[in-house]
C-alpha atoms as a PDB file:
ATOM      1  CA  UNK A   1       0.000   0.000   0.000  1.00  0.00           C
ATOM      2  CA  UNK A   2       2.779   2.274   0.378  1.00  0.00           C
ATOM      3  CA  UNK A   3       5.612   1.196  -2.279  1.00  0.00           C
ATOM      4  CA  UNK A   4       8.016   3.600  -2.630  1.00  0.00           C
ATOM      5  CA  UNK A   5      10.532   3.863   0.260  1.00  0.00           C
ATOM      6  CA  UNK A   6      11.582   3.384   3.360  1.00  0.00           C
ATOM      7  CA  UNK A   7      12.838   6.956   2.589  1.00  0.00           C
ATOM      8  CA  UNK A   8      16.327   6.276   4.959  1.00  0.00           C
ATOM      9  CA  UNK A   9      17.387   4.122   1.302  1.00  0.00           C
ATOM     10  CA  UNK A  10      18.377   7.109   0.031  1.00  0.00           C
ATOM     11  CA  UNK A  11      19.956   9.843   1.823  1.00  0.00           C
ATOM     12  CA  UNK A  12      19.239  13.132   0.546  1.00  0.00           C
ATOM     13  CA  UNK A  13      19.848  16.383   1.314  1.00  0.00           C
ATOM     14  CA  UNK A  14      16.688  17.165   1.825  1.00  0.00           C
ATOM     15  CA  UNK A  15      15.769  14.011   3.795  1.00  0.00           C
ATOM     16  CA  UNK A  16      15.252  15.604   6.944  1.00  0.00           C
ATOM     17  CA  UNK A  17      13.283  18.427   5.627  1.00  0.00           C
ATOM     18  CA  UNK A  18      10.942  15.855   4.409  1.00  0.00           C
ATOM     19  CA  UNK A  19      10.732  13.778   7.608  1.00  0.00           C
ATOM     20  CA  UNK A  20      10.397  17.002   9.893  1.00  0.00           C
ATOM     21  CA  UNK A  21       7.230  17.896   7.792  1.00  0.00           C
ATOM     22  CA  UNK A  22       5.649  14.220   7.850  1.00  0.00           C
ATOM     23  CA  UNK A  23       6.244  14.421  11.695  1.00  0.00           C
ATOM     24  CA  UNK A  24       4.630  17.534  12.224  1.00  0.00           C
ATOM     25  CA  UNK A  25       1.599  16.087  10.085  1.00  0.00           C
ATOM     26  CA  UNK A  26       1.156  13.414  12.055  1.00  0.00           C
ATOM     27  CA  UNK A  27       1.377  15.724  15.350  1.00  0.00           C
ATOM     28  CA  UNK A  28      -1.347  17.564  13.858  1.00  0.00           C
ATOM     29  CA  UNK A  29      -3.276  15.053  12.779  1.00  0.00           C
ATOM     30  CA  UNK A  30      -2.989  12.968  16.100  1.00  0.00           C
ATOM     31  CA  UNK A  31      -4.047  16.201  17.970  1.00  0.00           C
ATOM     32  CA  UNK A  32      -7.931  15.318  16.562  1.00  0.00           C
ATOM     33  CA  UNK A  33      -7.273  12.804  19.903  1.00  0.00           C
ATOM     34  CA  UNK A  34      -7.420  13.636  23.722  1.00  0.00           C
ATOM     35  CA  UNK A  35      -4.429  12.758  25.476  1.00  0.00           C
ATOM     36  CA  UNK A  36      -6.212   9.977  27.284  1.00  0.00           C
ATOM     37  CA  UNK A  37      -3.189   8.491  29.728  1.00  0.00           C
ATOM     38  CA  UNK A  38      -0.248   9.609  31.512  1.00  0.00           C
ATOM     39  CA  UNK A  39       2.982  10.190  29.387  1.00  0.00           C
ATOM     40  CA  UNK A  40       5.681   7.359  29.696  1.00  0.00           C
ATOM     41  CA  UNK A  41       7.953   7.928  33.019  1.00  0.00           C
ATOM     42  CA  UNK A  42      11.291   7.066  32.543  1.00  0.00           C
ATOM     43  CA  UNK A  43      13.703   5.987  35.549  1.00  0.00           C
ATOM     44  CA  UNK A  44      16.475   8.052  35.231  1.00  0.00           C
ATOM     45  CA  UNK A  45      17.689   8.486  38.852  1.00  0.00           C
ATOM     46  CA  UNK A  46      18.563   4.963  38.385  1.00  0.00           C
ATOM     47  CA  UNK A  47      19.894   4.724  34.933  1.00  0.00           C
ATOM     48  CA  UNK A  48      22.681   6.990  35.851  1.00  0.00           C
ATOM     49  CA  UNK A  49      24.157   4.794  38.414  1.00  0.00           C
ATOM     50  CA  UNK A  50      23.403   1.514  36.042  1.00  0.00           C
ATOM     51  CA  UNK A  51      25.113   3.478  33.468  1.00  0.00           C
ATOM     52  CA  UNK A  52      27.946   4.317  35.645  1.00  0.00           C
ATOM     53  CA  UNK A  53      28.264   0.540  36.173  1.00  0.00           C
ATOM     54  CA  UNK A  54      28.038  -0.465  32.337  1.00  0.00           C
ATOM     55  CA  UNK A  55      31.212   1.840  32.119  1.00  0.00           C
ATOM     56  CA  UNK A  56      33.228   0.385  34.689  1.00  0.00           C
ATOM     57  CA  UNK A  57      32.258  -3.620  33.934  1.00  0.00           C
ATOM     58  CA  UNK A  58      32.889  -3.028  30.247  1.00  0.00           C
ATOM     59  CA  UNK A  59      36.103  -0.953  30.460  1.00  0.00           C
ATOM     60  CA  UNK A  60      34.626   2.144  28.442  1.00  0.00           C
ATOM     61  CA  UNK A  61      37.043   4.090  26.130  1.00  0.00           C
ATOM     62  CA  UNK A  62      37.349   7.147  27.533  1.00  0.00           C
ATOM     63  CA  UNK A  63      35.799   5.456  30.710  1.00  0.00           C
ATOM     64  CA  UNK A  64      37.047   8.258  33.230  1.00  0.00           C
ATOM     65  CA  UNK A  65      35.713  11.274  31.195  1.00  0.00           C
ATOM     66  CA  UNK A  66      32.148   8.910  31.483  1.00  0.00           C
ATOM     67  CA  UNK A  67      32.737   8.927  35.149  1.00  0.00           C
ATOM     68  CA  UNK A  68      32.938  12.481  35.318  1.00  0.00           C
ATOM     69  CA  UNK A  69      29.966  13.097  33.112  1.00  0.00           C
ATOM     70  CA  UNK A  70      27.509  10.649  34.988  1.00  0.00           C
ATOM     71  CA  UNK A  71      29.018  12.102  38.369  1.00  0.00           C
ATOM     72  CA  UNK A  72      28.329  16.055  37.298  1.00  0.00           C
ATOM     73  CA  UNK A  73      24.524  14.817  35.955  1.00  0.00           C
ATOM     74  CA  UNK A  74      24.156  13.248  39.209  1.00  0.00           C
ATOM     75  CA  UNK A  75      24.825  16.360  40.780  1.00  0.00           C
ATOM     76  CA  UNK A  76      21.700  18.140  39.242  1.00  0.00           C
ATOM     77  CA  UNK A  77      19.276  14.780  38.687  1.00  0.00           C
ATOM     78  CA  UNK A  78      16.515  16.019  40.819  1.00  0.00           C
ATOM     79  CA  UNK A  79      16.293  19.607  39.006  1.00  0.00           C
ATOM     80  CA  UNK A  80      16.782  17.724  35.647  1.00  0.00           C
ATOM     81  CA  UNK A  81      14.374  15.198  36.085  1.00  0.00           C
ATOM     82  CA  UNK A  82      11.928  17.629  37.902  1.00  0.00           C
ATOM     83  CA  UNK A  83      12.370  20.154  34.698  1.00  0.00           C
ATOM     84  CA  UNK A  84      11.798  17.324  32.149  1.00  0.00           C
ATOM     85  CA  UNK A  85       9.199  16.044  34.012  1.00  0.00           C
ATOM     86  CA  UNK A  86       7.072  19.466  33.719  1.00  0.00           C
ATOM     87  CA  UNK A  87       7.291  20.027  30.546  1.00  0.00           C
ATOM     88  CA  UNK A  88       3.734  20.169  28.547  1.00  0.00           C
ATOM     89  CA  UNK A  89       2.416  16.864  27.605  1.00  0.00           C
ATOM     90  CA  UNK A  90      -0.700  17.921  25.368  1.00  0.00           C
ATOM     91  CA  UNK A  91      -0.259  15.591  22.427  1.00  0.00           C
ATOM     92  CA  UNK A  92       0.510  12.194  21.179  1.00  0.00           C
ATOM     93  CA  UNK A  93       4.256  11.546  19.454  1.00  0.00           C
ATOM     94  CA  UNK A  94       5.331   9.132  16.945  1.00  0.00           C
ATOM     95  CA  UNK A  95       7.983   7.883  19.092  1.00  0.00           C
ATOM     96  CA  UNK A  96      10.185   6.491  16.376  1.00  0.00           C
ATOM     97  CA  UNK A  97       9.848   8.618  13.957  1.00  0.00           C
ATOM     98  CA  UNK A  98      13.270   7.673  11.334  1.00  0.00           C
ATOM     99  CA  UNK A  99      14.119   7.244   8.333  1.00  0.00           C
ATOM    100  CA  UNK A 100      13.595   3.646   7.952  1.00  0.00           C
ATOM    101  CA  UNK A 101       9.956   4.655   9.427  1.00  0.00           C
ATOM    102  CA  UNK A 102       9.127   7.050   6.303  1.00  0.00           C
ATOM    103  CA  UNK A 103       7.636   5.721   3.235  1.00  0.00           C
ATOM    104  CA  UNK A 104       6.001   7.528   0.288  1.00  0.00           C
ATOM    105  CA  UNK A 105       2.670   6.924  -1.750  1.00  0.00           C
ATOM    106  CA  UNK A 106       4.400   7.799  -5.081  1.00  0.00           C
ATOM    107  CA  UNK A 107       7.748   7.777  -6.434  1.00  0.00           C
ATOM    108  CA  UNK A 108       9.173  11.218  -6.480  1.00  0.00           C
ATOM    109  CA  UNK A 109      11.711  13.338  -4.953  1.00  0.00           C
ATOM    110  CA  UNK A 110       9.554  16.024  -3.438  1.00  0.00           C
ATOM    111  CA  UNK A 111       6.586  13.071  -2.282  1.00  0.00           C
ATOM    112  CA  UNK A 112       4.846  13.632   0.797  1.00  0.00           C
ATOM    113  CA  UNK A 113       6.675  11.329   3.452  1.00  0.00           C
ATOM    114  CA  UNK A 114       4.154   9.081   5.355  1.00  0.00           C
ATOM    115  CA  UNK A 115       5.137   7.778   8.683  1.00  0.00           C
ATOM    116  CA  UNK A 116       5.027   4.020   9.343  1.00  0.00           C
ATOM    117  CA  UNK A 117       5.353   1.609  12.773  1.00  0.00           C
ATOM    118  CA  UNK A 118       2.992   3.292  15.379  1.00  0.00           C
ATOM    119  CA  UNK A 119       3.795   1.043  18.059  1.00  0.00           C
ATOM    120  CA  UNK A 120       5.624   3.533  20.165  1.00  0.00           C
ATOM    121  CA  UNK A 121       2.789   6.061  19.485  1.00  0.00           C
ATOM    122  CA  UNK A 122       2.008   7.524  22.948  1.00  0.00           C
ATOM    123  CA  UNK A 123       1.256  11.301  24.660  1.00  0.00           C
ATOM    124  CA  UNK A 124       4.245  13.603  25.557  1.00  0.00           C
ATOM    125  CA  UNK A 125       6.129  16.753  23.952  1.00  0.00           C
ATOM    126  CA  UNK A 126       7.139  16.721  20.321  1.00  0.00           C
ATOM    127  CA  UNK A 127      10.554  17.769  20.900  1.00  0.00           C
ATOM    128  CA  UNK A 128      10.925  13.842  21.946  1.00  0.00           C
ATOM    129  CA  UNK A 129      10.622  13.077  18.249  1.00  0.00           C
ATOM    130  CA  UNK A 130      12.909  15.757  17.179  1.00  0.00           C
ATOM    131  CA  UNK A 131      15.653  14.622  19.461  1.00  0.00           C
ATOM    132  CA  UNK A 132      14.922  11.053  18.715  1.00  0.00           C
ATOM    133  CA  UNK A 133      15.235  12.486  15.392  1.00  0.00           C
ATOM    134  CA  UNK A 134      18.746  14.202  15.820  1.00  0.00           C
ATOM    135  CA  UNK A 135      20.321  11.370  17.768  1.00  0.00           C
ATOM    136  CA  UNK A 136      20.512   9.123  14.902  1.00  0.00           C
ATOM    137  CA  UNK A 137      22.752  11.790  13.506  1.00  0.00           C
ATOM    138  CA  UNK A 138      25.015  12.583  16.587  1.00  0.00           C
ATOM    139  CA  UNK A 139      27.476   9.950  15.363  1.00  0.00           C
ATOM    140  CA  UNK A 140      27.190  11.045  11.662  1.00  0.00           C
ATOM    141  CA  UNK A 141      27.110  14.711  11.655  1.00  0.00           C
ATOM    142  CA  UNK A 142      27.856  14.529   8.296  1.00  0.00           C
ATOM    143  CA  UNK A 143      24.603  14.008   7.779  1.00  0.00           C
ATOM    144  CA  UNK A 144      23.559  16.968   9.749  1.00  0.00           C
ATOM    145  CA  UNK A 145      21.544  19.642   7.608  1.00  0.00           C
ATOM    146  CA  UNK A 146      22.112  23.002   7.521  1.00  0.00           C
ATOM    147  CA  UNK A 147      18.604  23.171   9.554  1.00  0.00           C
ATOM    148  CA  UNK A 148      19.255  20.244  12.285  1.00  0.00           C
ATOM    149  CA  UNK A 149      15.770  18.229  13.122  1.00  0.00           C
ATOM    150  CA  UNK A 150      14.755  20.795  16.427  1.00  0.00           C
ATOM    151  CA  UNK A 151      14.462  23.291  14.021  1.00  0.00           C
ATOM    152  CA  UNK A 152      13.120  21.378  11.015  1.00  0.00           C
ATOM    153  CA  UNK A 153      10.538  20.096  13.210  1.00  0.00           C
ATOM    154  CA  UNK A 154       9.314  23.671  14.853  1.00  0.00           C
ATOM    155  CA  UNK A 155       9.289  25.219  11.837  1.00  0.00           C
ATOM    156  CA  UNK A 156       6.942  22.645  10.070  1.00  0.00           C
ATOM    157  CA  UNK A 157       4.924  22.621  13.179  1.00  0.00           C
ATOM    158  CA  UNK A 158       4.474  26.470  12.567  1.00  0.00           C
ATOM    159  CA  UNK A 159       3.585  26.110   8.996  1.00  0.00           C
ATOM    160  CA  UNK A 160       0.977  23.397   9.994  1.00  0.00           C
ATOM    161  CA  UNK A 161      -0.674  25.510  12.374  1.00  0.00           C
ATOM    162  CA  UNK A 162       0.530  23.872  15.416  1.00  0.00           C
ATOM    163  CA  UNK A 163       1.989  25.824  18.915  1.00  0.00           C
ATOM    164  CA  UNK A 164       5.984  25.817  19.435  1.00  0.00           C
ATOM    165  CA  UNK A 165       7.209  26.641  22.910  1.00  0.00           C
ATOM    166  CA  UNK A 166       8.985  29.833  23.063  1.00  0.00           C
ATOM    167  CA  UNK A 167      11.888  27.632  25.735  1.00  0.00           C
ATOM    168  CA  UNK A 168      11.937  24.426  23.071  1.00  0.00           C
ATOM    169  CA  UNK A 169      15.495  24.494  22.744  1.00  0.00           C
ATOM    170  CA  UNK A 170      16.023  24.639  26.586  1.00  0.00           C
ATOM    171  CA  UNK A 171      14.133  21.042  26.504  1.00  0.00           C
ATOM    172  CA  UNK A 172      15.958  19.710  24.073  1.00  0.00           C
ATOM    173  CA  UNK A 173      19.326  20.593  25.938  1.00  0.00           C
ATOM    174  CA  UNK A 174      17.519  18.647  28.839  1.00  0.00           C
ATOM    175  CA  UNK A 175      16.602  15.376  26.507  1.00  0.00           C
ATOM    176  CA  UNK A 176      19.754  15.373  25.419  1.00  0.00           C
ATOM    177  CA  UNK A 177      21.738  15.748  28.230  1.00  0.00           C
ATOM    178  CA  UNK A 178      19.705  12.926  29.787  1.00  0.00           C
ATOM    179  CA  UNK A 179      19.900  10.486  26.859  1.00  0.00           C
ATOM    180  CA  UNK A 180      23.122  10.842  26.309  1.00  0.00           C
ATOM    181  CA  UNK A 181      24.273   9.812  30.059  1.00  0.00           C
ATOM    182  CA  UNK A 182      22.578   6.916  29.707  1.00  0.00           C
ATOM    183  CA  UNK A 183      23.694   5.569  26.649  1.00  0.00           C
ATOM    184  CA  UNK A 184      26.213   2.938  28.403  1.00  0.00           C
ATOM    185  CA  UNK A 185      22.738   1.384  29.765  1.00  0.00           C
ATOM    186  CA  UNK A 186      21.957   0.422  26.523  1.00  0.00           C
ATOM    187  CA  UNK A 187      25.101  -1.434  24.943  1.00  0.00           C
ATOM    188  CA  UNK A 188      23.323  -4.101  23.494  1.00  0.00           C
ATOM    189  CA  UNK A 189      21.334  -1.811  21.053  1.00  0.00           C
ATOM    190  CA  UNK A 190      23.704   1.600  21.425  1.00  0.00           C
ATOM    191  CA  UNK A 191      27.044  -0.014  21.686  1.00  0.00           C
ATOM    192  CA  UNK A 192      28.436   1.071  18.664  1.00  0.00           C
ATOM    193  CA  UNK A 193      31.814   2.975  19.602  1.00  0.00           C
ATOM    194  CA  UNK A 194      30.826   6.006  17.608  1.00  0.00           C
ATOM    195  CA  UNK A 195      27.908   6.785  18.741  1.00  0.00           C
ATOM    196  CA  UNK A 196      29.143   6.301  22.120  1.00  0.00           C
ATOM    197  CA  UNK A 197      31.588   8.802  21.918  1.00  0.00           C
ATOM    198  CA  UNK A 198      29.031  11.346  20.465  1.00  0.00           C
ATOM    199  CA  UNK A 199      27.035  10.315  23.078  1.00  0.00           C
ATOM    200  CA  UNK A 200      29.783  11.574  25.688  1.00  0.00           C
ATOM    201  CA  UNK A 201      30.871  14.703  23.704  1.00  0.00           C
ATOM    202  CA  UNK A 202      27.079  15.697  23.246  1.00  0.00           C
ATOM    203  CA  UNK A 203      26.816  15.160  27.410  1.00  0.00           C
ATOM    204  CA  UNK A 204      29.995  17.109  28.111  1.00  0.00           C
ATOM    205  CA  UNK A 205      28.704  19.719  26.118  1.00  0.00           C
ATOM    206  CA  UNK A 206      25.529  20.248  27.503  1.00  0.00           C
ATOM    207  CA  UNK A 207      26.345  19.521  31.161  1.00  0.00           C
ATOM    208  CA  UNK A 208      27.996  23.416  31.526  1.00  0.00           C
ATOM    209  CA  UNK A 209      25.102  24.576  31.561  1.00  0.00           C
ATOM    210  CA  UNK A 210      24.168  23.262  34.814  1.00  0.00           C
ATOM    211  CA  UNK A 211      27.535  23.107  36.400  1.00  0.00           C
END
């Protein structure tokens, strides 16, 4: 039914462009719904000590910098988690929204993008699926457009008539300060040395601003 695709085959220039705008459909599409259940809690005051155990049982590179990095977030879990935790939850999100997830009715360079897989569909804030979005890209920033997929994603939100928070980017600094700590808890599926390391640089980065 949808035969052309998955549109991660191909990588394109303007392949994030066209994702951003199928995710922002489907945000505003999905809004037609009440958010009828509780967004997804996730257990981060004890992934960062798991995580700080990954790192030490599998002999991390760079396993000291890790230490310092899981050891700083520690510092400032309870404001982290407490910030993240507020944020608006007034919609539903793909919640794995990727290439490989993006097919297209007909066979053309500029086709509308139609998102596939809603298993992971449930209610919280769409810069989850932006940063789920960019984090595929943190260990390929060659791929990185010249409009990353925060902004892709906000701005096709705007031109499809749906709200952007005026502090956005301060979540996404907090989603992905968060998700990268806790990479290491996740070797089986995020063990790939590369993205590790982007992981840690993208966590070192963000972590000043708390410090």
């Amino acid at each position: 039914r949808l035969p052309h695709g998955p549109l991660g085959m191909k990588w394109r220039e303007d392949t994030i462009t066209r994702l951003a705008d199928a995710v922002a459909r489907f945000h505003r599409i999905a809004a037609e719904f009440p958010v009828d259940r509780p967004p997804r809690t996730e257990d981060w005051h004890s992934q960062i000590p798991r995580a700080a155990a990954e790192v030490q049982r599998h002999e991390l590179p760079e396993a000291d910098r890790w230490r310092r990095l899981l050891d700083r977030t520690e510092r400032h879990l309870d404001e982290l988690v407490a910030r993240w935790r507020n944020r608006p939850v007034d919609g539903w999100i793909h919640g794995d929204a990727h290439p490989a997830n993006a097919m297209m009715r007909v066979e053309a360079d500029d086709a509308p993008v139609c998102l596939i897989d809603l298993a992971e569909v449930h209610p919280g804030h769409w810069i989850e699926d932006a940063i789920l979005l960019e984090r595929l890209l943190w260990s390929r920033p060659e791929r990185m457009p010249p409009t990353p997929p925060v902004t892709a994603i906000a701005a096709a939100r705007r031109r499809h008539g749906l709200p952007v928070d005026p502090d956005h980017e301060d979540l996404a600094e907090l989603r992905r300060l968060l998700l990268a700590a806790t990479a290491p808890c996740f070797l089986r599926t995020e063990g790939n040395p590369r993205h590790l390391a982007a992981c840690l640089e993208h966590g070192e980065r963000v972590i000043r601003r708390f410090d």
